[in-house]
C-alpha atoms as a PDB file:
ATOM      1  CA  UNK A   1      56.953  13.386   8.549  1.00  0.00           C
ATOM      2  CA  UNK A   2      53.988  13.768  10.924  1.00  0.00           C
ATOM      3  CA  UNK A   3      55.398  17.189  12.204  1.00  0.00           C
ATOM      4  CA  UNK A   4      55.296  18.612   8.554  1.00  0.00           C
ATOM      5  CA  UNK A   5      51.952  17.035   7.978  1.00  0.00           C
ATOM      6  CA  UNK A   6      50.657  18.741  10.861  1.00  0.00           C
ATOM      7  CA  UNK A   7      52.117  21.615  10.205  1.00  0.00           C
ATOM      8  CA  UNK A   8      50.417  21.729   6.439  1.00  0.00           C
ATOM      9  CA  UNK A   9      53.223  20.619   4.407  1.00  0.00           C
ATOM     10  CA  UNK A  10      52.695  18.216   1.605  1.00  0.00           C
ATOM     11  CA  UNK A  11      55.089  15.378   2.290  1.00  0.00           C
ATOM     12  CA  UNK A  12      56.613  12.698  -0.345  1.00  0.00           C
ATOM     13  CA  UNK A  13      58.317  10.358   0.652  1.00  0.00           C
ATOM     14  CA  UNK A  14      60.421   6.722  -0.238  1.00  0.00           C
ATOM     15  CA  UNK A  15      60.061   3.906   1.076  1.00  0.00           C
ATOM     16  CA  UNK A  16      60.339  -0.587   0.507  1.00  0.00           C
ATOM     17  CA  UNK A  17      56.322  -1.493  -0.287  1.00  0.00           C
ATOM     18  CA  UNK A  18      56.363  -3.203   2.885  1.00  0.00           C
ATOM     19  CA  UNK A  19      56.295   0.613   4.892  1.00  0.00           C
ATOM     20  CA  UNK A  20      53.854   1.709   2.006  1.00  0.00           C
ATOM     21  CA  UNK A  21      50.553   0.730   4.271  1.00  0.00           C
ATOM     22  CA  UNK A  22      52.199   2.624   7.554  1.00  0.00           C
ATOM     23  CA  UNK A  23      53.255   5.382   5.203  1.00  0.00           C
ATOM     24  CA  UNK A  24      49.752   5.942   4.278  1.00  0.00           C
ATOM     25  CA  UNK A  25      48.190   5.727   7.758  1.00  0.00           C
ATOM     26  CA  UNK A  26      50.383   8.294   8.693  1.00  0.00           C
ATOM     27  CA  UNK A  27      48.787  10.480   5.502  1.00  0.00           C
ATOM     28  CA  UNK A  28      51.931  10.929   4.016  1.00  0.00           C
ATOM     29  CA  UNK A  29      51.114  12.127   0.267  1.00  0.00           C
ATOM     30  CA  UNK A  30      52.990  10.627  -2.102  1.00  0.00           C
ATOM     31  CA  UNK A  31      55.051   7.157  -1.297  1.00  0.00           C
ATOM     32  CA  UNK A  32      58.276   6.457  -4.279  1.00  0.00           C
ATOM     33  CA  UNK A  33      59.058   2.974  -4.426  1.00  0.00           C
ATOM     34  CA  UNK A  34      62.611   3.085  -4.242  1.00  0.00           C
ATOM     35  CA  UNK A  35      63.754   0.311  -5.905  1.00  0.00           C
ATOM     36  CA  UNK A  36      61.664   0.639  -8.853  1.00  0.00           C
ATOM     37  CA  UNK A  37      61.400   4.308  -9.360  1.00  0.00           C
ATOM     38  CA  UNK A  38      64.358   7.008  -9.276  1.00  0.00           C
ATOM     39  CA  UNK A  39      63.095  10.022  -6.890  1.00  0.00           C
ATOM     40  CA  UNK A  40      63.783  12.704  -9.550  1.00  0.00           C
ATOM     41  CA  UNK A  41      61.539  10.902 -12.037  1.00  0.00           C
ATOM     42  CA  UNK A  42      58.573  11.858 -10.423  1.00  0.00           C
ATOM     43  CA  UNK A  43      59.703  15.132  -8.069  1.00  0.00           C
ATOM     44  CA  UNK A  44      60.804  18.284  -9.879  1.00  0.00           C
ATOM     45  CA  UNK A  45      59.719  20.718  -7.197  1.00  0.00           C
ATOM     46  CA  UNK A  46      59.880  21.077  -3.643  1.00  0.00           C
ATOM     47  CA  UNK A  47      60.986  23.351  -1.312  1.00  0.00           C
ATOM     48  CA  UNK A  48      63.356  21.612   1.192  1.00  0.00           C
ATOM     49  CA  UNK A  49      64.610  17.988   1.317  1.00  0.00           C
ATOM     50  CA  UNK A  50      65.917  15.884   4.438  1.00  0.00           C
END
């Protein structure tokens, strides 16, 4: 996640709300709570997945 950051991608991510705090130190862009949200509820769009 930091590598794509730095590189200029716009990173989303999941995660437990105890990460969500690190997550956003690290300037990730967009934290899914995965057990109360389904990832392709809120992401239609992106160009490559890991």
């Amino acid at each position: 996640m930091q590598i794509a950051k730095a590189l200029g991608a716009k990173v989303i991510t999941t995660a437990s709300p105890a990460h969500t705090e690190l997550l956003q130190k690290l300037g990730i862009d967009q934290i899914i709570d995965y057990h109360t949200t389904a990832v392709a509820d809120v992401v239609s769009t992106v160009d490559a997945v890991f």
